[in-house]
N, C-alpha and C. Protein backbone atom coordinates (compact mmCIF):
# COMPACT_ATOMS: atom_id res chain seq x y z
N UNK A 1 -247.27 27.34 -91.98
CA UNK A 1 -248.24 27.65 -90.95
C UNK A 1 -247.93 29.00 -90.29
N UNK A 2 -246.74 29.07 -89.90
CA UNK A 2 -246.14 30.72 -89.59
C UNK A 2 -246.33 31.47 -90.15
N UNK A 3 -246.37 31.71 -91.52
CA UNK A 3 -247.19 32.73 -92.35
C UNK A 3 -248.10 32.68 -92.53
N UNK A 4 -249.14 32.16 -92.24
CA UNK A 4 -250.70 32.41 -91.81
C UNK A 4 -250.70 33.20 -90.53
N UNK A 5 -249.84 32.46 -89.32
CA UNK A 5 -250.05 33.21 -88.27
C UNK A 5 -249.75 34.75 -88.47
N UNK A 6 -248.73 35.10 -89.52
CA UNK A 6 -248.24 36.41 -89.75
C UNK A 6 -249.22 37.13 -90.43
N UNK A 7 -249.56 36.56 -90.93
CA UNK A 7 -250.95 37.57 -91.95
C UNK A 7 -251.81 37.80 -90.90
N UNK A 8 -251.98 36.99 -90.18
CA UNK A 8 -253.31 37.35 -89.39
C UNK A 8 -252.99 38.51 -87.67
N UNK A 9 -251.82 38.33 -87.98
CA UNK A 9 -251.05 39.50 -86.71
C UNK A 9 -251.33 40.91 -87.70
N UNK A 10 -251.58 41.70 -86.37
CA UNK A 10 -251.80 43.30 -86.71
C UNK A 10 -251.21 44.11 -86.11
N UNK A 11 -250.49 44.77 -86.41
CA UNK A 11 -250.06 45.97 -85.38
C UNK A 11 -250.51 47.05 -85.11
N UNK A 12 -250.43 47.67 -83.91
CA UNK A 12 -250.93 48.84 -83.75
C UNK A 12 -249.83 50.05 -83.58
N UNK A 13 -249.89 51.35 -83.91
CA UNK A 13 -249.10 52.22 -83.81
C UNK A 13 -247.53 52.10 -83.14
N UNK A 14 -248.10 52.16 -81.81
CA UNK A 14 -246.84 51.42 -80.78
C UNK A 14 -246.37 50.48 -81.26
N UNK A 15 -246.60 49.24 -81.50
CA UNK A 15 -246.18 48.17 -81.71
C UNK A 15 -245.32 48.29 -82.74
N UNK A 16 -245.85 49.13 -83.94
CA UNK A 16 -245.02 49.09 -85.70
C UNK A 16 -243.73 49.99 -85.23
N UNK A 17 -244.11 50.63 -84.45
CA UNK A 17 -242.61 51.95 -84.14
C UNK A 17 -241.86 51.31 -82.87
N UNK A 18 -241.88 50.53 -81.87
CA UNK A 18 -241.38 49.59 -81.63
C UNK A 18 -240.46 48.65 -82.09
N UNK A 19 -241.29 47.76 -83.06
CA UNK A 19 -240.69 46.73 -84.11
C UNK A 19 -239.42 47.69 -85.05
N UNK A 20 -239.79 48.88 -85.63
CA UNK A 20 -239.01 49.59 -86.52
C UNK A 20 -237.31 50.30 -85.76
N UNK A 21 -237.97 50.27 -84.91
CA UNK A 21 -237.33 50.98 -84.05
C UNK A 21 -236.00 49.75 -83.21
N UNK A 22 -236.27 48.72 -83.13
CA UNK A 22 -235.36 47.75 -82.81
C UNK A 22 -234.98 47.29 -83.97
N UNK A 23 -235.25 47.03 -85.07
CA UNK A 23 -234.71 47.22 -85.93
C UNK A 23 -233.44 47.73 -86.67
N UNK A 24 -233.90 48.84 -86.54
CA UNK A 24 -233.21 50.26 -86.39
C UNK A 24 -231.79 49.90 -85.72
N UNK A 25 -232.11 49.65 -84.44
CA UNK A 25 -230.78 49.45 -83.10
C UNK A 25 -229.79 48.58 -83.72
N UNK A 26 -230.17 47.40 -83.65
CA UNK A 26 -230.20 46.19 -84.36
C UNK A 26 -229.19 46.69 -85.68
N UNK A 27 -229.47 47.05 -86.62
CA UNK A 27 -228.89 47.70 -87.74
C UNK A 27 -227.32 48.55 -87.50
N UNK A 28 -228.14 49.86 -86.55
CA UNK A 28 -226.62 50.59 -85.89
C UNK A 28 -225.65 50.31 -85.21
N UNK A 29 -226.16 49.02 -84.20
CA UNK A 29 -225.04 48.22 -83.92
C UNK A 29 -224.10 47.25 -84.75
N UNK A 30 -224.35 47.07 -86.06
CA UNK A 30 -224.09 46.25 -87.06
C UNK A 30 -222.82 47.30 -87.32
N UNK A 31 -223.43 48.28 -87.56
CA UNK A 31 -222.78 49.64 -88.26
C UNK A 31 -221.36 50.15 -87.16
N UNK A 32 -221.95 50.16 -85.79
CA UNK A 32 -220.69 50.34 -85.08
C UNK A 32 -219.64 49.23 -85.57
N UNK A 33 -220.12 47.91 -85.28
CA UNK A 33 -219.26 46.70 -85.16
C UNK A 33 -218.31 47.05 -86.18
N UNK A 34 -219.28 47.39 -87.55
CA UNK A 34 -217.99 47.22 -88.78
C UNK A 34 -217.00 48.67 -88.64
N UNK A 35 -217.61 49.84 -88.30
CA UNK A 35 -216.68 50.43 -88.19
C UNK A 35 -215.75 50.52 -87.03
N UNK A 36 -216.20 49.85 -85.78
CA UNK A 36 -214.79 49.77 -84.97
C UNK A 36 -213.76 48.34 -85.33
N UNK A 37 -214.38 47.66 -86.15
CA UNK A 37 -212.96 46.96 -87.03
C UNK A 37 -212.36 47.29 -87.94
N UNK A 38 -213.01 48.67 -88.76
CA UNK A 38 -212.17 48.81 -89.88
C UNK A 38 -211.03 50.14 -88.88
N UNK A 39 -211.59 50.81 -87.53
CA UNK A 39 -210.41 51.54 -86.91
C UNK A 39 -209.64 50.54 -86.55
N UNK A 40 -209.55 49.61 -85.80
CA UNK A 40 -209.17 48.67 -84.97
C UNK A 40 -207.73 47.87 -86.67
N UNK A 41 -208.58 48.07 -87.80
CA UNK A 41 -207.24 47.99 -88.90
C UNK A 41 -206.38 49.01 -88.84
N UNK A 42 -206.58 49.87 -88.44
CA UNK A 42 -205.79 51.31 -88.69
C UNK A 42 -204.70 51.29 -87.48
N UNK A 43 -205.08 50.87 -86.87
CA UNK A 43 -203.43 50.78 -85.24
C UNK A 43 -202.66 49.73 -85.98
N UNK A 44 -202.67 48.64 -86.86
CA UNK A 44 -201.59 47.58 -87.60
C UNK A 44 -201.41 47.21 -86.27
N UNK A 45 -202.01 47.01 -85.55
CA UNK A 45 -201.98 45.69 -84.28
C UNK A 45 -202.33 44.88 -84.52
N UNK A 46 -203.19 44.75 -84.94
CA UNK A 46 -204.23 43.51 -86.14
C UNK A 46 -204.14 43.12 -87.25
N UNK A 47 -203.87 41.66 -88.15
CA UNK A 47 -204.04 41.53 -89.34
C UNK A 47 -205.26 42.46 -89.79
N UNK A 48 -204.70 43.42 -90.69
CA UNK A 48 -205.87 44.39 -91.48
C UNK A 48 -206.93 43.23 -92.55
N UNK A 49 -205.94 41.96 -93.01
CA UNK A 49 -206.84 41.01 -93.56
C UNK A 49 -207.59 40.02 -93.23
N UNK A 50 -207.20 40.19 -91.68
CA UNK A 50 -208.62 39.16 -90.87
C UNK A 50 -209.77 39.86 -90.49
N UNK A 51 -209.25 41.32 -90.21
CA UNK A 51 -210.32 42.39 -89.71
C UNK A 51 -211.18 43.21 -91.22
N UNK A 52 -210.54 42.49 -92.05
CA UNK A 52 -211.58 43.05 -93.57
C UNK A 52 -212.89 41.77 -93.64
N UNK A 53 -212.02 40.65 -93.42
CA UNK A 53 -212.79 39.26 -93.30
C UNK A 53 -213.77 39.18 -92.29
N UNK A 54 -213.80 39.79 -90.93
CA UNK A 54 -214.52 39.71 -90.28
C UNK A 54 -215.82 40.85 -90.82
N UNK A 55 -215.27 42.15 -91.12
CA UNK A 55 -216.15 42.83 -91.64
C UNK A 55 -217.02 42.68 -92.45
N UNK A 56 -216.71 41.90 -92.99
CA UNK A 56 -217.78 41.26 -94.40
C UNK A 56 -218.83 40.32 -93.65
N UNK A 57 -218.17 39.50 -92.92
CA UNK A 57 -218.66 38.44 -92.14
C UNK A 57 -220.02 38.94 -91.29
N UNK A 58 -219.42 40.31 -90.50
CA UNK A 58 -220.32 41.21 -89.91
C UNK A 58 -221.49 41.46 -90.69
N UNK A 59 -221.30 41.65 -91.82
CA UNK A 59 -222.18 42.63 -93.13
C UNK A 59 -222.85 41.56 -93.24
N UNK A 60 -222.53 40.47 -94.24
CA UNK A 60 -223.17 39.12 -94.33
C UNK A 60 -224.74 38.61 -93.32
N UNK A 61 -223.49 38.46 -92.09
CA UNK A 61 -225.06 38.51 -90.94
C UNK A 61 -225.82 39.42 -91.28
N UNK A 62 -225.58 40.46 -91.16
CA UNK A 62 -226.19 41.40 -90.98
C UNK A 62 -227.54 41.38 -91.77
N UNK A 63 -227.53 41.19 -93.06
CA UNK A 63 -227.95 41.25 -93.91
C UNK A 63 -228.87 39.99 -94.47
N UNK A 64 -228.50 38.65 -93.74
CA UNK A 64 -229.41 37.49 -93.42
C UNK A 64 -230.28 38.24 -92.26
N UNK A 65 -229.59 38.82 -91.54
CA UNK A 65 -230.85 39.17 -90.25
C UNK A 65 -232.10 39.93 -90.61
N UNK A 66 -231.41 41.17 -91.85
CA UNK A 66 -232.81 41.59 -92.01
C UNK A 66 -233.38 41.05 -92.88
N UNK A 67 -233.07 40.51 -93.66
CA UNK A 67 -233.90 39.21 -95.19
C UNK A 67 -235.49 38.38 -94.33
N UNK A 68 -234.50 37.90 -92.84
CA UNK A 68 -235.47 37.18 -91.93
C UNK A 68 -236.32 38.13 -91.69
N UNK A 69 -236.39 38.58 -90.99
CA UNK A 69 -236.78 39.80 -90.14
C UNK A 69 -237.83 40.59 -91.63
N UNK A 70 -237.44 41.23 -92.44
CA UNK A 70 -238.41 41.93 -93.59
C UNK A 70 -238.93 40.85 -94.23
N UNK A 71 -239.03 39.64 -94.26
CA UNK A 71 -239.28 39.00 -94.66
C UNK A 71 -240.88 39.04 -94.30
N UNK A 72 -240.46 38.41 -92.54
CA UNK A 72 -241.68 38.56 -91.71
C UNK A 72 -242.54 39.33 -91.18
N UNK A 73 -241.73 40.47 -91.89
CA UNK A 73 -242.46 42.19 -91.43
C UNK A 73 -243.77 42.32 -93.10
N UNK A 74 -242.89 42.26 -94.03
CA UNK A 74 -243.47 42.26 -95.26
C UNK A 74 -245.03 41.72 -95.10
N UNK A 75 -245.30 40.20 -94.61
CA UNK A 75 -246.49 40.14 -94.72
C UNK A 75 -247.66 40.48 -93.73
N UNK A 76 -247.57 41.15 -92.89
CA UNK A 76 -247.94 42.04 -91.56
C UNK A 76 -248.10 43.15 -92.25
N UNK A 77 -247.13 43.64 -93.20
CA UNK A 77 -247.57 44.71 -93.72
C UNK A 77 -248.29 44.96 -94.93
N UNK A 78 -248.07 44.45 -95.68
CA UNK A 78 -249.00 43.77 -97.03
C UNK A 78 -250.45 43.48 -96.51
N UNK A 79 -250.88 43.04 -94.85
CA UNK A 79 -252.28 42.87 -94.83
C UNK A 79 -252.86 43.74 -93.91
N UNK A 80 -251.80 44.58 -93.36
CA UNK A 80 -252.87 45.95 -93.27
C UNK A 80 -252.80 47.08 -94.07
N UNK A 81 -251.53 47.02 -95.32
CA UNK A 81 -251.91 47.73 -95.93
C UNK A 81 -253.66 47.76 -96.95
N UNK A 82 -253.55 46.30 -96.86
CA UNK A 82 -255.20 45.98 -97.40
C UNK A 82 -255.90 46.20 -96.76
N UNK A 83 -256.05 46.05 -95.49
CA UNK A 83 -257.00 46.60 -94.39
C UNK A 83 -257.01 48.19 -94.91
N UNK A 84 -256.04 48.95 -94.74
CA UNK A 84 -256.14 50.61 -94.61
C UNK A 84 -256.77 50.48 -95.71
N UNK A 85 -256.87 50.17 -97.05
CA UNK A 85 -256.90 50.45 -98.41
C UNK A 85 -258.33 50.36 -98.39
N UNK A 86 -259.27 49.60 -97.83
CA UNK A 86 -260.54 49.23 -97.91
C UNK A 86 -260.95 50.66 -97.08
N UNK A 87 -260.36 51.16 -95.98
CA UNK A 87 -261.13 52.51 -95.81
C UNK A 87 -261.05 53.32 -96.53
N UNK A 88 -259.97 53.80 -97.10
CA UNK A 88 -259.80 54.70 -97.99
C UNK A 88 -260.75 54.74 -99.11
N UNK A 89 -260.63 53.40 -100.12
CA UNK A 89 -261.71 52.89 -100.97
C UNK A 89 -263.04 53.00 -100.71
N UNK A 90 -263.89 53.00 -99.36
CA UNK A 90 -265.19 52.99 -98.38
C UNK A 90 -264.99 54.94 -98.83
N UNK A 91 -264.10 55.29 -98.20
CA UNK A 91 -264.09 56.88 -98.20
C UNK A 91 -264.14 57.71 -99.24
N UNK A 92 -263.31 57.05 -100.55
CA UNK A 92 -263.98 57.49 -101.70
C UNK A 92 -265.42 57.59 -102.57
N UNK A 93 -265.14 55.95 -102.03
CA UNK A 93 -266.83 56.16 -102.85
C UNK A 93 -267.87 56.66 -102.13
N UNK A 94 -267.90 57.02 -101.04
CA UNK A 94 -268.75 57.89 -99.97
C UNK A 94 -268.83 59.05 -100.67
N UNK A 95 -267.30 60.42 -100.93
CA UNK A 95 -267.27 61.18 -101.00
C UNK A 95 -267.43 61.59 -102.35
N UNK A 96 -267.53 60.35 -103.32
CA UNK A 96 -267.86 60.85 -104.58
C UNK A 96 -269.60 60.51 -105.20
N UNK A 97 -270.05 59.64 -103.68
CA UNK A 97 -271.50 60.01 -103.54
C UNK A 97 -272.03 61.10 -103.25
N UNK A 98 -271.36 62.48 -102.88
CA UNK A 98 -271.74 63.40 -102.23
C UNK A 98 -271.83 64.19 -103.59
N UNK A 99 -270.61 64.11 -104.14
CA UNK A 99 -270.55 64.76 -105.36
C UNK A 99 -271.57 65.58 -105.93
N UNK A 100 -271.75 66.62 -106.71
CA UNK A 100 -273.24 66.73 -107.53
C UNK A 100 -272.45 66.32 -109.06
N UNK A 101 -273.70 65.74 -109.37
CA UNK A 101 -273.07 64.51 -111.06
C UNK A 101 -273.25 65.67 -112.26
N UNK A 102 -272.37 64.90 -112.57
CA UNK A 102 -272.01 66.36 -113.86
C UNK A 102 -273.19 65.95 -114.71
N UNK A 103 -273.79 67.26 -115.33
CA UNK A 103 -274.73 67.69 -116.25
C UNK A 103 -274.37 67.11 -117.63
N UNK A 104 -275.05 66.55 -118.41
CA UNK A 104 -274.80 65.70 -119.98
C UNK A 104 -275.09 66.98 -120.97
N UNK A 105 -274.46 67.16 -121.46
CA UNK A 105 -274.81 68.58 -122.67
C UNK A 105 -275.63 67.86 -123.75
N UNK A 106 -276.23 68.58 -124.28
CA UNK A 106 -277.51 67.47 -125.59
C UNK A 106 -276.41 67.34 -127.23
């Protein structure tokens, strides 16, 4: 039923650069996390092999989060890319009504 509701959601400008954009955050904070554990290996204050384990662990999430997440973006975008496609398609065949039709040689 949620993916009906998703097909039928639209975004508008703001909204898609918004969404992309936390995303985005979302992602670079992933990116800090793993790299302040792989420094945080480098002082040998820390098992370097719990802080490789966590790193993966980090990555792992990480990487379920966006599966979810593009998952549910994918079909939001798949149905306005069909939306845009029908103007474009409307705009062609408009502009190749304008056309002058090529001449048939005998």
């Amino acid at each position: 039923m949620w993916r009906r509701q998703l097909a039928a959601l639209k975004f508008n400008s703001r909204e898609r650069v918004d969404v992309y954009r936390q995303i985005f955050l979302l992602n670079r904070s992933f990116h800090f996390i793993v790299q302040l554990l792989e420094e945080l290996g480098q002082t040998r204050i820390f098992d370097s092999c719990t802080l490789k384990e966590m790193r993966g662990l980090a990555q792992e999430l990480q990487t379920e989060i966006n599966t979810v997440l593009l998952n549910s973006l994918e079909s939001v975008e798949m149905n306005d890319w069909a939306q845009f496609g029908k103007v474009r398609i409307a705009l062609e065949k408009r502009l190749k009504g304008s056309e002058p039709k090529p001449k048939h040689r005998p």
